[in-house]
Protein backbone atom coordinates (compact mmCIF):
# COMPACT_ATOMS: atom_id res chain seq x y z
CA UNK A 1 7.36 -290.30 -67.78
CA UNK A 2 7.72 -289.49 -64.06
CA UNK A 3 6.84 -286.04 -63.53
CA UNK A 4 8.16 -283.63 -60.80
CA UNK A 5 4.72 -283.77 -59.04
CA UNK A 6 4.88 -287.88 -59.18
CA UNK A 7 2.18 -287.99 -62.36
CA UNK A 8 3.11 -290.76 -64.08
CA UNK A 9 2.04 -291.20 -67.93
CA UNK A 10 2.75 -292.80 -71.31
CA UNK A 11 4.30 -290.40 -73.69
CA UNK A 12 4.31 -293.09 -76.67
CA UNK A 13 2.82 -296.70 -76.65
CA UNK A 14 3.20 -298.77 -79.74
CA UNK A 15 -0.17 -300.24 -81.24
CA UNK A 16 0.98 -303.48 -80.22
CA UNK A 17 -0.09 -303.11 -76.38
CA UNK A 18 -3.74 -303.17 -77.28
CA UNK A 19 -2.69 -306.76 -77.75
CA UNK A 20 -1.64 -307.05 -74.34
CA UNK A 21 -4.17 -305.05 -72.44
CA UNK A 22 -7.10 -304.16 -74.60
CA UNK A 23 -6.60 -300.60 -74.57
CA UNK A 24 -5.39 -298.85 -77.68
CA UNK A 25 -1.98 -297.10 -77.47
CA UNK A 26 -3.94 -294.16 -77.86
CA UNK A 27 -6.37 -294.45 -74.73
CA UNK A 28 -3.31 -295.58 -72.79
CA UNK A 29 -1.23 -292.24 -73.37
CA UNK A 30 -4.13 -290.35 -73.06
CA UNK A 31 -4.90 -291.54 -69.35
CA UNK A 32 -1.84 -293.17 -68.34
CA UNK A 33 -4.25 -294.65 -64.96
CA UNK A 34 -5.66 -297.41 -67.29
CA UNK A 35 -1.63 -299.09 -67.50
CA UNK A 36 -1.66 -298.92 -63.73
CA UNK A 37 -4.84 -300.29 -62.99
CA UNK A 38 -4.75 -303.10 -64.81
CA UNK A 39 -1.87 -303.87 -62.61
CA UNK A 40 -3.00 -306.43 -59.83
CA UNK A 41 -3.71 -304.39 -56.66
CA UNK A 42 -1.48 -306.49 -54.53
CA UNK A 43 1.74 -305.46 -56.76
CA UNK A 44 1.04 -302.02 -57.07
CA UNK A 45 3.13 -300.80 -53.87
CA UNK A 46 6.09 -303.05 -55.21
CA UNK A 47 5.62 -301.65 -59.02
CA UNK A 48 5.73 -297.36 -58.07
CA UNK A 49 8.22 -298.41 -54.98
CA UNK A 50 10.84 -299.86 -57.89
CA UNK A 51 9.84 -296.84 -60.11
CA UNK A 52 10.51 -294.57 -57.61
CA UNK A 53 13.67 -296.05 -56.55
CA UNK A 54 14.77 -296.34 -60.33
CA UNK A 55 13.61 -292.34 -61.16
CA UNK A 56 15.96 -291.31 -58.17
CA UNK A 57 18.93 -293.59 -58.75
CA UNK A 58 18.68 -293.50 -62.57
CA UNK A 59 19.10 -297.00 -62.49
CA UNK A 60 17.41 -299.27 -65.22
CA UNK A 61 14.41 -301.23 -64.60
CA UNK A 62 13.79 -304.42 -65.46
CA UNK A 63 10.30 -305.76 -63.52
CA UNK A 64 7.49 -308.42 -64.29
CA UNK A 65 4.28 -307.83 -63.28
CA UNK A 66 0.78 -309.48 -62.89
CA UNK A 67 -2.26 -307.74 -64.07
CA UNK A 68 -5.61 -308.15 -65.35
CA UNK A 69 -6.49 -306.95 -69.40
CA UNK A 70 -9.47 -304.57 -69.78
CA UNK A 71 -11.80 -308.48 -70.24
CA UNK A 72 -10.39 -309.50 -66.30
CA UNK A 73 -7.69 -312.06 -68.23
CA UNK A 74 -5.18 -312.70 -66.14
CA UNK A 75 -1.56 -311.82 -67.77
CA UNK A 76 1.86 -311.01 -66.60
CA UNK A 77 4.09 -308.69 -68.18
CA UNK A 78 8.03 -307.26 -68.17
CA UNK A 79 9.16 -303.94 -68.37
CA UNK A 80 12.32 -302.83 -68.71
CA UNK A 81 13.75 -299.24 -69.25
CA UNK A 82 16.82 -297.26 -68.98
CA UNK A 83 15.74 -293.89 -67.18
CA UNK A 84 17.10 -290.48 -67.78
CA UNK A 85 16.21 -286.86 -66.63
CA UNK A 86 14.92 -284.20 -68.26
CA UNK A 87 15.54 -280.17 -68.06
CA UNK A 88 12.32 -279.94 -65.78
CA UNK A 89 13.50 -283.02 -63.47
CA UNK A 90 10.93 -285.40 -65.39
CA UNK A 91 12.15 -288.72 -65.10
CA UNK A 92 11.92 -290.45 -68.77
CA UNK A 93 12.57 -294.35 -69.26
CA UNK A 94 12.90 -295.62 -72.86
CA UNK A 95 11.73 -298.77 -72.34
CA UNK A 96 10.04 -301.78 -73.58
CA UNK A 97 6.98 -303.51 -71.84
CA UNK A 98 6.37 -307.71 -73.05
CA UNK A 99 4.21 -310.04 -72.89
CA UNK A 100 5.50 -313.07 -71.14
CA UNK A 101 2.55 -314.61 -70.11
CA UNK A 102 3.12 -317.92 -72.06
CA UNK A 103 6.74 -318.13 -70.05
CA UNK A 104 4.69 -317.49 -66.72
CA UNK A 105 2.55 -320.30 -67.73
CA UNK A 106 4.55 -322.58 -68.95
CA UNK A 107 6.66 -321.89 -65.03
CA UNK A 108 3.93 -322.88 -63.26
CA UNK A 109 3.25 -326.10 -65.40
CA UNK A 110 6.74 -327.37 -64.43
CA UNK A 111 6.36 -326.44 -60.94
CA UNK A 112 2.82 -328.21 -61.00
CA UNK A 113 4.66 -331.26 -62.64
CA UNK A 114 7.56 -331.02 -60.56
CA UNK A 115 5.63 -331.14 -57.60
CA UNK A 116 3.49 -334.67 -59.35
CA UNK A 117 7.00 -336.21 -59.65
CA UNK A 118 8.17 -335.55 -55.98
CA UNK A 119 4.42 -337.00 -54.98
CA UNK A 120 5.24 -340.14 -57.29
CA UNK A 121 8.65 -340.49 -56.14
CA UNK A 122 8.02 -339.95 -52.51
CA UNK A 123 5.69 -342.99 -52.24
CA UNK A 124 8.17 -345.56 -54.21
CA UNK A 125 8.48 -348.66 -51.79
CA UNK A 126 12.04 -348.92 -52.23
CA UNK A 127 14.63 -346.14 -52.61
CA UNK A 128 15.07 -343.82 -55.23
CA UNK A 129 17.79 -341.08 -56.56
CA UNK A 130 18.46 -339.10 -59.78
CA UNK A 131 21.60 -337.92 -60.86
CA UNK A 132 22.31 -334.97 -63.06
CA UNK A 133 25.00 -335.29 -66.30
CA UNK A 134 27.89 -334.47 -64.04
CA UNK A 135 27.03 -337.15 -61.40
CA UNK A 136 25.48 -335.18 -58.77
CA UNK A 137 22.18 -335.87 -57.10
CA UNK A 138 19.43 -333.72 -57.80
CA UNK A 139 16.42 -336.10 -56.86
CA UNK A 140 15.81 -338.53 -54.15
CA UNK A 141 12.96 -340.03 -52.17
CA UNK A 142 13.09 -340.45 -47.95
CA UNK A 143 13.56 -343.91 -48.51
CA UNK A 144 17.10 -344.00 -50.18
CA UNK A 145 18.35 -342.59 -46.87
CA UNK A 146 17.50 -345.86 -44.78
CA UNK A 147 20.60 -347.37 -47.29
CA UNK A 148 23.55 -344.85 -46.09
CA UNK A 149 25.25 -344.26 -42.48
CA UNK A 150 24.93 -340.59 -42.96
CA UNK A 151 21.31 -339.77 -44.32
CA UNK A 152 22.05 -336.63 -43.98
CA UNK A 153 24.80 -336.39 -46.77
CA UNK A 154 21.75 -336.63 -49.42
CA UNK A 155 21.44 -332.83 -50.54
CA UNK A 156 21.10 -331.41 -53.96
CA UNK A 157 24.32 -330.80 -55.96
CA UNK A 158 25.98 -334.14 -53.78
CA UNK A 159 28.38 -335.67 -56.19
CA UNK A 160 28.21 -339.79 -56.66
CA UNK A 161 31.61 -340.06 -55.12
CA UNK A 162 30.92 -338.06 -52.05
CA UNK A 163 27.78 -340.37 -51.71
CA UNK A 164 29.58 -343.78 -51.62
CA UNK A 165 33.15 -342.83 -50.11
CA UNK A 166 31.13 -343.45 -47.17
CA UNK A 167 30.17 -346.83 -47.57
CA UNK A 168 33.02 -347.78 -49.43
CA UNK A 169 35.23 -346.85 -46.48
CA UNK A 170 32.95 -349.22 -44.27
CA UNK A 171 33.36 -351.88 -46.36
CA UNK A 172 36.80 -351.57 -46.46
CA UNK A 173 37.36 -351.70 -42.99
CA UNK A 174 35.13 -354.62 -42.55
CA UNK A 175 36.04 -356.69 -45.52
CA UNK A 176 39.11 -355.06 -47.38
CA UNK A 177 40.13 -354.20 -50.21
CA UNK A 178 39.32 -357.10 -52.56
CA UNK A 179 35.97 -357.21 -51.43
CA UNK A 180 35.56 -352.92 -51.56
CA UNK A 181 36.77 -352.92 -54.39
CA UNK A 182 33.85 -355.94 -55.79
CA UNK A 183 31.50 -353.74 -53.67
CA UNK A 184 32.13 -350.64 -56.08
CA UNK A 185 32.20 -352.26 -59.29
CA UNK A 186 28.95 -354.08 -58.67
């Protein structure tokens, strides 16, 4: 609840955020200041600025957020909530706040072994690309470039045919068609 003089507290919390955050649902609605500070201090502008903006739109909010649990553990969390207003001009979400901190984990492991692959890949001698299930590229070292007139056609989302009309077309000029034709099917 967001009152008229910007006091913001819990008006029910179910048992299960003492999973989350240490604090029992109780302590939380009691002081709703422990919720906040937990928050990380770098996110707390961004958190009250979309609260704000959501109390005065009525628009839902849907937000994750990185804090700290009453033992310092980093976790991240996502609340969502449809606001409404209240007879005194409170501002009331019914909401839901989850624990995602496995997802936010697991994210930064594939961005941690994404980046290992692009390390691996980007020292390959020879020239490397990875195509997705519908024939565009979505991976490719520096040194693949070196093999095409227009280096710069290698982008994400470039489809196979778009890749080779280019050197097919030089072939074809230079050889003909028998031999462009060879060229592609080889």
């Amino acid at each position: 609840v967001l009152a008229p003089d910007g006091t913001l507290s819990f008006t029910y919390v179910s048992p299960g955020r003492f999973d989350i955050l240490g604090y029992s649902a109780e302590e939380i609605m009691s002081d709703g200041r422990q919720m906040v500070d937990c928050l990380l201090p770098d996110f707390r502008d961004e958190y009250f600025s979309l609260i704000n903006d959501s109390a005065q739109n009525l628009t839902p909010l849907d937000i994750e957020l990185p804090l700290r649990d009453i033992a310092g553990t980093p976790r991240w969390v996502r609340a969502s909530g449809h606001p409404r207003r209240e007879k005194d001009c409170a501002i009331v979400w019914d909401g839901i706040i989850t624990d995602i901190t496995e997802q936010k984990r697991a994210e930064q492991r594939a961005r941690e072994a994404h980046q290992w692959l692009l390390a691996a890949i980007s020292v390959l001698p020879s020239g490397f690309m990875l195509w997705d299930q519908d024939d565009r590229l979505i991976l490719w070292n520096e040194q693949v470039k070196s093999y095409h007139l227009d280096p710069n056609i290698f982008r994400e989302g470039t489809s196979f045919e778009d890749l080779i009309a280019g050197p097919y077309g030089d072939v074809l000029r230079r050889e003909g068609e028998e031999e462009a034709t060879r060229w592609i099917t080889a």
